[in-house]
PDB file of N, CA and C in Angstrom:
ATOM      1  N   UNK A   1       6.977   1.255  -1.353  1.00  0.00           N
ATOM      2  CA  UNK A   1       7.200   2.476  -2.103  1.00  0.00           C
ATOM      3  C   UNK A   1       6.270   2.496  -3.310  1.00  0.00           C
ATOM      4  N   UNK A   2       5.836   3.323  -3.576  1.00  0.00           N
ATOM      5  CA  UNK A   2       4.966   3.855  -4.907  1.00  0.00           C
ATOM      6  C   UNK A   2       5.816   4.865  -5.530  1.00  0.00           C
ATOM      7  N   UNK A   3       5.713   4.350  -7.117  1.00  0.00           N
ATOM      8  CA  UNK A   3       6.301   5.117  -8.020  1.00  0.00           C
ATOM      9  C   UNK A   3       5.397   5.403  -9.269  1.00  0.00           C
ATOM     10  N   UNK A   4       5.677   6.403 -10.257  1.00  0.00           N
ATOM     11  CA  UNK A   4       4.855   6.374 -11.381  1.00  0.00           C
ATOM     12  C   UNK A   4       4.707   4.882 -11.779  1.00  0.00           C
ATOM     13  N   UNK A   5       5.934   4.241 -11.706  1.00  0.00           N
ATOM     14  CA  UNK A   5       5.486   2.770 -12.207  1.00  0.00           C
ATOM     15  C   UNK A   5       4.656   1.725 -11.566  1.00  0.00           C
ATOM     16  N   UNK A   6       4.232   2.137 -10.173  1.00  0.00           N
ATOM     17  CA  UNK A   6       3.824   1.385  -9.280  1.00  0.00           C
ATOM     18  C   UNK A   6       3.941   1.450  -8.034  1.00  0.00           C
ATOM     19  N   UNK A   7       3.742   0.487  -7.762  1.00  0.00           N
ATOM     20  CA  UNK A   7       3.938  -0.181  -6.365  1.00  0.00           C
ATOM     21  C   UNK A   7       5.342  -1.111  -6.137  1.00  0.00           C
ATOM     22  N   UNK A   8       6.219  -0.904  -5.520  1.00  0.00           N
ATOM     23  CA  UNK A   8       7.581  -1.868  -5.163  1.00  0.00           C
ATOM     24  C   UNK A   8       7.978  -2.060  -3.777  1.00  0.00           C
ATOM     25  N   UNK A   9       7.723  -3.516  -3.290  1.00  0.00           N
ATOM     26  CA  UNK A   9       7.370  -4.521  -4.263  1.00  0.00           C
ATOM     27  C   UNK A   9       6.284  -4.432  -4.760  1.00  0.00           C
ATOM     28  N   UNK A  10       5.299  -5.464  -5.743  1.00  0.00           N
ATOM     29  CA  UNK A  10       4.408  -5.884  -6.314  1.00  0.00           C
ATOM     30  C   UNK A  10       3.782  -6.921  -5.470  1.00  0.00           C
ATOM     31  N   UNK A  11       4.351  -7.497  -4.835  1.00  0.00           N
ATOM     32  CA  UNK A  11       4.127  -8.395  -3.604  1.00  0.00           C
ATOM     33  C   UNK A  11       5.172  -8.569  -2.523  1.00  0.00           C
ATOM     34  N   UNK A  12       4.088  -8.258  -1.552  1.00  0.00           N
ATOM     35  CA  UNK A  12       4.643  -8.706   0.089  1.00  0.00           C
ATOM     36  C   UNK A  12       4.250  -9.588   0.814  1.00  0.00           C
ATOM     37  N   UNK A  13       5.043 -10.395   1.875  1.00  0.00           N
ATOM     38  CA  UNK A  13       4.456 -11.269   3.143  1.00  0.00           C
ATOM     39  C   UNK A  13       4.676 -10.448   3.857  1.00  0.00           C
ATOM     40  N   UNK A  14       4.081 -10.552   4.891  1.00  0.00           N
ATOM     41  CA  UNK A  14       3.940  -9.827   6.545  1.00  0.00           C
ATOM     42  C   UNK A  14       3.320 -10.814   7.094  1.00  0.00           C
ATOM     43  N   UNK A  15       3.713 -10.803   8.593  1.00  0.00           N
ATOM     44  CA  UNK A  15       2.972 -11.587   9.834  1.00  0.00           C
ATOM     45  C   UNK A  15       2.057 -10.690  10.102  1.00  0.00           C
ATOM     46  N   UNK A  16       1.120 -11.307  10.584  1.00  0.00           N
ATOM     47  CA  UNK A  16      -0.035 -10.918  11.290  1.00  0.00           C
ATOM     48  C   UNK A  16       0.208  -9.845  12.573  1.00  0.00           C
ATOM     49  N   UNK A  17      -0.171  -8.684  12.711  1.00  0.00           N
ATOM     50  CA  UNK A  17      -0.125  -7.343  13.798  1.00  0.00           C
ATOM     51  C   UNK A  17       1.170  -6.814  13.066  1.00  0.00           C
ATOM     52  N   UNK A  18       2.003  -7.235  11.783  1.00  0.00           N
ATOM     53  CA  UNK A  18       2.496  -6.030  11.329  1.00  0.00           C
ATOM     54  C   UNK A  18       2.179  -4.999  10.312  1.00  0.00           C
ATOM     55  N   UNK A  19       3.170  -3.891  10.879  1.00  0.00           N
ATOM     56  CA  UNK A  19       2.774  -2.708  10.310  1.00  0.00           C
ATOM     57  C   UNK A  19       3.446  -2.356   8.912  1.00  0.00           C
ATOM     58  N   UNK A  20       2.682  -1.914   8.010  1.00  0.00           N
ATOM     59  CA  UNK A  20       3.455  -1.416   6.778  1.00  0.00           C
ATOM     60  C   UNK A  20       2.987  -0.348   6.634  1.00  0.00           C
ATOM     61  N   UNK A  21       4.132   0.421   5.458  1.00  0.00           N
ATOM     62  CA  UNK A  21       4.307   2.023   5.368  1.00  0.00           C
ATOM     63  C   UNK A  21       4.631   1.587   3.927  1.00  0.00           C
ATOM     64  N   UNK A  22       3.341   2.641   3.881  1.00  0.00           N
ATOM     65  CA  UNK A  22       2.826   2.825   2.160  1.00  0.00           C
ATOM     66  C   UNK A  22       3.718   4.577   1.638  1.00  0.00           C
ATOM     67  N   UNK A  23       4.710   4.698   0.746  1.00  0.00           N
ATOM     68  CA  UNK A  23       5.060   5.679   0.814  1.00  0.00           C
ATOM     69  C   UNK A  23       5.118   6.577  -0.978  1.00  0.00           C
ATOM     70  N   UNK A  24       4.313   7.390  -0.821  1.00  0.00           N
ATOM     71  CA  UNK A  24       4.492   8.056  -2.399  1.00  0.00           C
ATOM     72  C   UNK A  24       5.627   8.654  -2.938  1.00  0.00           C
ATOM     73  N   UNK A  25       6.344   8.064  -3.229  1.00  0.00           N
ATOM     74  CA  UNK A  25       7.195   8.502  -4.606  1.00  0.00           C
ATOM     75  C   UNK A  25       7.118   9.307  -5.362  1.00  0.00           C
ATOM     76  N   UNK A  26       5.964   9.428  -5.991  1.00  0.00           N
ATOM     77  CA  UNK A  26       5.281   9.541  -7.113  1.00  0.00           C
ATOM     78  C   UNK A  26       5.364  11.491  -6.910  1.00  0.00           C
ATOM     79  N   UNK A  27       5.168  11.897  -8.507  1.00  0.00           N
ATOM     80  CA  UNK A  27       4.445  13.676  -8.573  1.00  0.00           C
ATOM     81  C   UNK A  27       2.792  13.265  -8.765  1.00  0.00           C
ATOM     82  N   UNK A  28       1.925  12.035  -8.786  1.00  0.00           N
ATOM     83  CA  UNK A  28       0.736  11.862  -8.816  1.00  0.00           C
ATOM     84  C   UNK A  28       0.501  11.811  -7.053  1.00  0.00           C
ATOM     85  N   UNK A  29      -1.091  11.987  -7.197  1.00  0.00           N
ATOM     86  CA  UNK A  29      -1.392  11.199  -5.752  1.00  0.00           C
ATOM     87  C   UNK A  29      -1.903  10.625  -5.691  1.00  0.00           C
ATOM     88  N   UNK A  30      -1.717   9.517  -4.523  1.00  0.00           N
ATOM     89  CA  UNK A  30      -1.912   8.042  -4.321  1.00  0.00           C
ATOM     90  C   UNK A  30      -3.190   7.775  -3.211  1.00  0.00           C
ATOM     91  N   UNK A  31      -4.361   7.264  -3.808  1.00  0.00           N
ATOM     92  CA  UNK A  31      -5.136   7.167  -3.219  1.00  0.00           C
ATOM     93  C   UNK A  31      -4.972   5.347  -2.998  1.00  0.00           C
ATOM     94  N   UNK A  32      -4.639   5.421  -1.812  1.00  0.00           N
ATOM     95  CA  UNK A  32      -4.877   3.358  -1.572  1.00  0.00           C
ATOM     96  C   UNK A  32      -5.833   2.752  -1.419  1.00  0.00           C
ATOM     97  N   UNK A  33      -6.465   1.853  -1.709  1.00  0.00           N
ATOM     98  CA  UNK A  33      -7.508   1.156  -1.094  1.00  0.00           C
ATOM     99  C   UNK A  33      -7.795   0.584   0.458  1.00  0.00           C
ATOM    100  N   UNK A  34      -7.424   1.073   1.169  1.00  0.00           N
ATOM    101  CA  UNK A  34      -7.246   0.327   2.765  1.00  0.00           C
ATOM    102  C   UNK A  34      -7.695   1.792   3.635  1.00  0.00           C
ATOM    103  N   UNK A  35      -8.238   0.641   4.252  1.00  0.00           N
ATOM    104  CA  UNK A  35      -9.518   1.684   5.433  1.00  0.00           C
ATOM    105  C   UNK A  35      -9.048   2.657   6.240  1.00  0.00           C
ATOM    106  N   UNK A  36      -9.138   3.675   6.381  1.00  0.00           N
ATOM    107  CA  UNK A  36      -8.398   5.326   6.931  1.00  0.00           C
ATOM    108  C   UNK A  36      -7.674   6.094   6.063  1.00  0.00           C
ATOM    109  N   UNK A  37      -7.272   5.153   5.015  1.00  0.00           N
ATOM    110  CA  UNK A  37      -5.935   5.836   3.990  1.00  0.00           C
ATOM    111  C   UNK A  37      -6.380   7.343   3.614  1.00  0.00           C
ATOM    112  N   UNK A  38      -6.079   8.266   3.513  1.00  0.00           N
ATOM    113  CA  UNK A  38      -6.383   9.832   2.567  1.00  0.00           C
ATOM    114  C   UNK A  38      -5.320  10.106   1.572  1.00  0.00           C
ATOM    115  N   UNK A  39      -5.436  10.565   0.457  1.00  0.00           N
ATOM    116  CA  UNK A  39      -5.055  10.891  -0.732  1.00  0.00           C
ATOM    117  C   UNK A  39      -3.604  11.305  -0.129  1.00  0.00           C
ATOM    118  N   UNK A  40      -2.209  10.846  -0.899  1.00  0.00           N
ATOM    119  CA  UNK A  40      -1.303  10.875  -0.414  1.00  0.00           C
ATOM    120  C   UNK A  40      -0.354  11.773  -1.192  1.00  0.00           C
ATOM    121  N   UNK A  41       0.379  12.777  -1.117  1.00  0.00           N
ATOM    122  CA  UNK A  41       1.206  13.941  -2.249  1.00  0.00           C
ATOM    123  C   UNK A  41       2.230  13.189  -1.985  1.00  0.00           C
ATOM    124  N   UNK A  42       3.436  13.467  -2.930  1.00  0.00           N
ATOM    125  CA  UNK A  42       4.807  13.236  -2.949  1.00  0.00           C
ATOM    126  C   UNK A  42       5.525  13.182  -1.051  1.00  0.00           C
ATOM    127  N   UNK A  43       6.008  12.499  -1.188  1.00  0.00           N
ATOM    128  CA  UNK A  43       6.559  12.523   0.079  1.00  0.00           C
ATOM    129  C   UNK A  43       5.670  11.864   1.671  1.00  0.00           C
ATOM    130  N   UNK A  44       4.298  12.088   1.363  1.00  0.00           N
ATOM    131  CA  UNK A  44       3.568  11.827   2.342  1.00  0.00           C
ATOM    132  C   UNK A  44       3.840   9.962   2.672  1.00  0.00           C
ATOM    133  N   UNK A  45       3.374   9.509   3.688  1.00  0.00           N
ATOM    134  CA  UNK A  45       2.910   8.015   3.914  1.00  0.00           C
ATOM    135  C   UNK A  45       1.479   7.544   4.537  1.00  0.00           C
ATOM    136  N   UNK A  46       1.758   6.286   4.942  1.00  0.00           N
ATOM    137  CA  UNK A  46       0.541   5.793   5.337  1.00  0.00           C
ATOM    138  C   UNK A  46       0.670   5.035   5.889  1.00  0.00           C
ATOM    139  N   UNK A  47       0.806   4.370   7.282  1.00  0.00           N
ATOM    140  CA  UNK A  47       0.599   3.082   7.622  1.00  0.00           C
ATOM    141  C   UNK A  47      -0.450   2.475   7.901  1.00  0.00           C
ATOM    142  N   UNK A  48      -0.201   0.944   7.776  1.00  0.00           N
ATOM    143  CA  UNK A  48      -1.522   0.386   8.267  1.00  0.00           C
ATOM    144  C   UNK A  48      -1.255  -0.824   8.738  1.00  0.00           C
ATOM    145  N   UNK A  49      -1.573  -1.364   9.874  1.00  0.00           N
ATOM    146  CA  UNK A  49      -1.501  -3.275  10.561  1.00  0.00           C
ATOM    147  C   UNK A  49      -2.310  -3.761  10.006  1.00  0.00           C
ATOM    148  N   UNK A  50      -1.515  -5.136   9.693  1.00  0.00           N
ATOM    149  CA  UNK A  50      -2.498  -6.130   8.968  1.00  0.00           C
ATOM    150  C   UNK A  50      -2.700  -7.156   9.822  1.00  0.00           C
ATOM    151  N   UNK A  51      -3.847  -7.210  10.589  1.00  0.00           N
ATOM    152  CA  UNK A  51      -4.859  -7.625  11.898  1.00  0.00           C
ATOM    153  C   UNK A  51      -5.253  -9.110  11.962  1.00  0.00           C
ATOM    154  N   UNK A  52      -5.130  -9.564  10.701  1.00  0.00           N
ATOM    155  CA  UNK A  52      -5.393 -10.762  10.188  1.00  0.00           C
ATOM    156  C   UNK A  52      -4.821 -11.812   8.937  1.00  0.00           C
ATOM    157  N   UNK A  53      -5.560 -12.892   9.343  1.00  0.00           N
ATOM    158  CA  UNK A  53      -4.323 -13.873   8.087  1.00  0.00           C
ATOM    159  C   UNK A  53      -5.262 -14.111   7.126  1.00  0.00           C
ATOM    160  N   UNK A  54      -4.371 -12.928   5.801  1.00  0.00           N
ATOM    161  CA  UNK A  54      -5.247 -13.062   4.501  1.00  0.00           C
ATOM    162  C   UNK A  54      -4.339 -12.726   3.299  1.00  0.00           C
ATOM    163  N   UNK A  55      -4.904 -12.779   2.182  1.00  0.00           N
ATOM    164  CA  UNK A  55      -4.283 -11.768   0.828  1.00  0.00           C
ATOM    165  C   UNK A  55      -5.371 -11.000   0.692  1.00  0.00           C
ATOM    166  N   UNK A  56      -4.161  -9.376   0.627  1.00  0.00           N
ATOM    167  CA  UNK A  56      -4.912  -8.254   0.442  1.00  0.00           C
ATOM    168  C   UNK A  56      -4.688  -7.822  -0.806  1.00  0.00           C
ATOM    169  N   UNK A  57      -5.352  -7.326  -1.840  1.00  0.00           N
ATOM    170  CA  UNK A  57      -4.586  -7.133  -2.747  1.00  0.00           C
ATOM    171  C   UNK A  57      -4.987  -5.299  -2.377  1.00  0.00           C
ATOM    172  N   UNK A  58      -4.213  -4.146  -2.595  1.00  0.00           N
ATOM    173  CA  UNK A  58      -4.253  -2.833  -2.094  1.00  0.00           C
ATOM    174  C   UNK A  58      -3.722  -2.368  -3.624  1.00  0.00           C
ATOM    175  N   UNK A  59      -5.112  -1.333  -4.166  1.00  0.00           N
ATOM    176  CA  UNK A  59      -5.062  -0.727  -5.257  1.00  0.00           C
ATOM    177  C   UNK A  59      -4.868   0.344  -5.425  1.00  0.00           C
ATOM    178  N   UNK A  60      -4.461   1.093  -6.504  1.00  0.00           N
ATOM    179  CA  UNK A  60      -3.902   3.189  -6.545  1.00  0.00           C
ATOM    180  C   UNK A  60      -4.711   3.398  -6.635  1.00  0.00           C
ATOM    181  N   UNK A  61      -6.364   3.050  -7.202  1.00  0.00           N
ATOM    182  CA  UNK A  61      -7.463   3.903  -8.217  1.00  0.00           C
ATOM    183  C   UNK A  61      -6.788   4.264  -9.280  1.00  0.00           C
ATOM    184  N   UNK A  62      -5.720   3.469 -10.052  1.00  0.00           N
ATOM    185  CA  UNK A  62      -5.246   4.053 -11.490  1.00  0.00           C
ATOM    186  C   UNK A  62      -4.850   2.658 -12.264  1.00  0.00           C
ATOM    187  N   UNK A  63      -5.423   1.212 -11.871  1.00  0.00           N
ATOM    188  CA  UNK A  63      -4.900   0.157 -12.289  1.00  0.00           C
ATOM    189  C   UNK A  63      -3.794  -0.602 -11.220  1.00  0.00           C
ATOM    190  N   UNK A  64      -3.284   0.628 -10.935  1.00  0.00           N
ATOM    191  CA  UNK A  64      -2.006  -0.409 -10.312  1.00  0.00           C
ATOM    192  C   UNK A  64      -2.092  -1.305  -9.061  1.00  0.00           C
ATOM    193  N   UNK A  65      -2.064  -2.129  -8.407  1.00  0.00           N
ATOM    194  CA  UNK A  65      -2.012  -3.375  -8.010  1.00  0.00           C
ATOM    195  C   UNK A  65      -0.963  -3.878  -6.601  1.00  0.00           C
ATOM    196  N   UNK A  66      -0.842  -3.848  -5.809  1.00  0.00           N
ATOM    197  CA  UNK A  66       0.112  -4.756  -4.707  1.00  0.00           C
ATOM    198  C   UNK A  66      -0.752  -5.931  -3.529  1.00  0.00           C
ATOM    199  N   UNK A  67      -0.137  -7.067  -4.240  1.00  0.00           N
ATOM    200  CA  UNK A  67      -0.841  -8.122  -3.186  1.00  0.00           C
ATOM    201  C   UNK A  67      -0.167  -8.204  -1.640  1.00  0.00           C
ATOM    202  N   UNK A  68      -0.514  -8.441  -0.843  1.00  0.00           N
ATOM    203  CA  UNK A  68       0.024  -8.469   0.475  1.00  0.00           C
ATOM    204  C   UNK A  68      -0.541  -9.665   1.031  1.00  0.00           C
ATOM    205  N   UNK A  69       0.579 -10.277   1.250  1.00  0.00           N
ATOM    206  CA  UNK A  69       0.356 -11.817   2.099  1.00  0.00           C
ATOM    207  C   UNK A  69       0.224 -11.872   3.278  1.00  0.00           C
ATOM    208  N   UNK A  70      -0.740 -11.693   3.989  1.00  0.00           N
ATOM    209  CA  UNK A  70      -0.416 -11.687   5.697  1.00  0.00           C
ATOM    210  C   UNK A  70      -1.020 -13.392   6.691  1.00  0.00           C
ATOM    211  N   UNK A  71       0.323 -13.714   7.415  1.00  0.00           N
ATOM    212  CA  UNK A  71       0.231 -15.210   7.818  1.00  0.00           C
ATOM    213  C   UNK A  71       0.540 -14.821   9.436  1.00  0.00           C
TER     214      UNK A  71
END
C-alpha cells in the first residue's frame, strides 16, 4: 500500500516468481520505479513478479523508499 506517508510496509520478503500489488492510497500519483509501471491515481494498482533472487529497493520519484527482499 502507498500512502501520503509512504510505502507500507517499508520492507518486504517475497520468494522468487511472486507477485506483488503495488496499490495507491494516496490523492498524489505514484510513479514506481519498476519496469512497465505507469503513473498510478488513487485507487489504481500495479503488479509486478519478482523473477529473481535480489534486493530491490522500488522508489515514488518523491524520496520515498520500499526495499523488497526476493529469495
Amino acid at each position: 500500500s502507498y500512502t501520503g506517508q509512504g510505502f507500507s510496509p517499508a520492507t518486504l520478503s517475497v520468494k522468487k516468481g511472486e507477485t506483488v500489488r503495488f496499490t495507491n492510497n494516496s490523492d498524489l500519483a505514484l510513479n514506481l520505479s519498476l519496469a512497465g509501471a505507469t503513473a498510478l491515481t488513487r485507487g489504481q494498482y500495479f503488479e509486478y513478479e519478482f523473477t529473481s533472487a535480489t534486493t530491490v529497493t522500488v522508489t515514488d520519484g518523491a524520496g520515498n523508499a520500499m526495499r523488497v527482499t526476493v529469495s
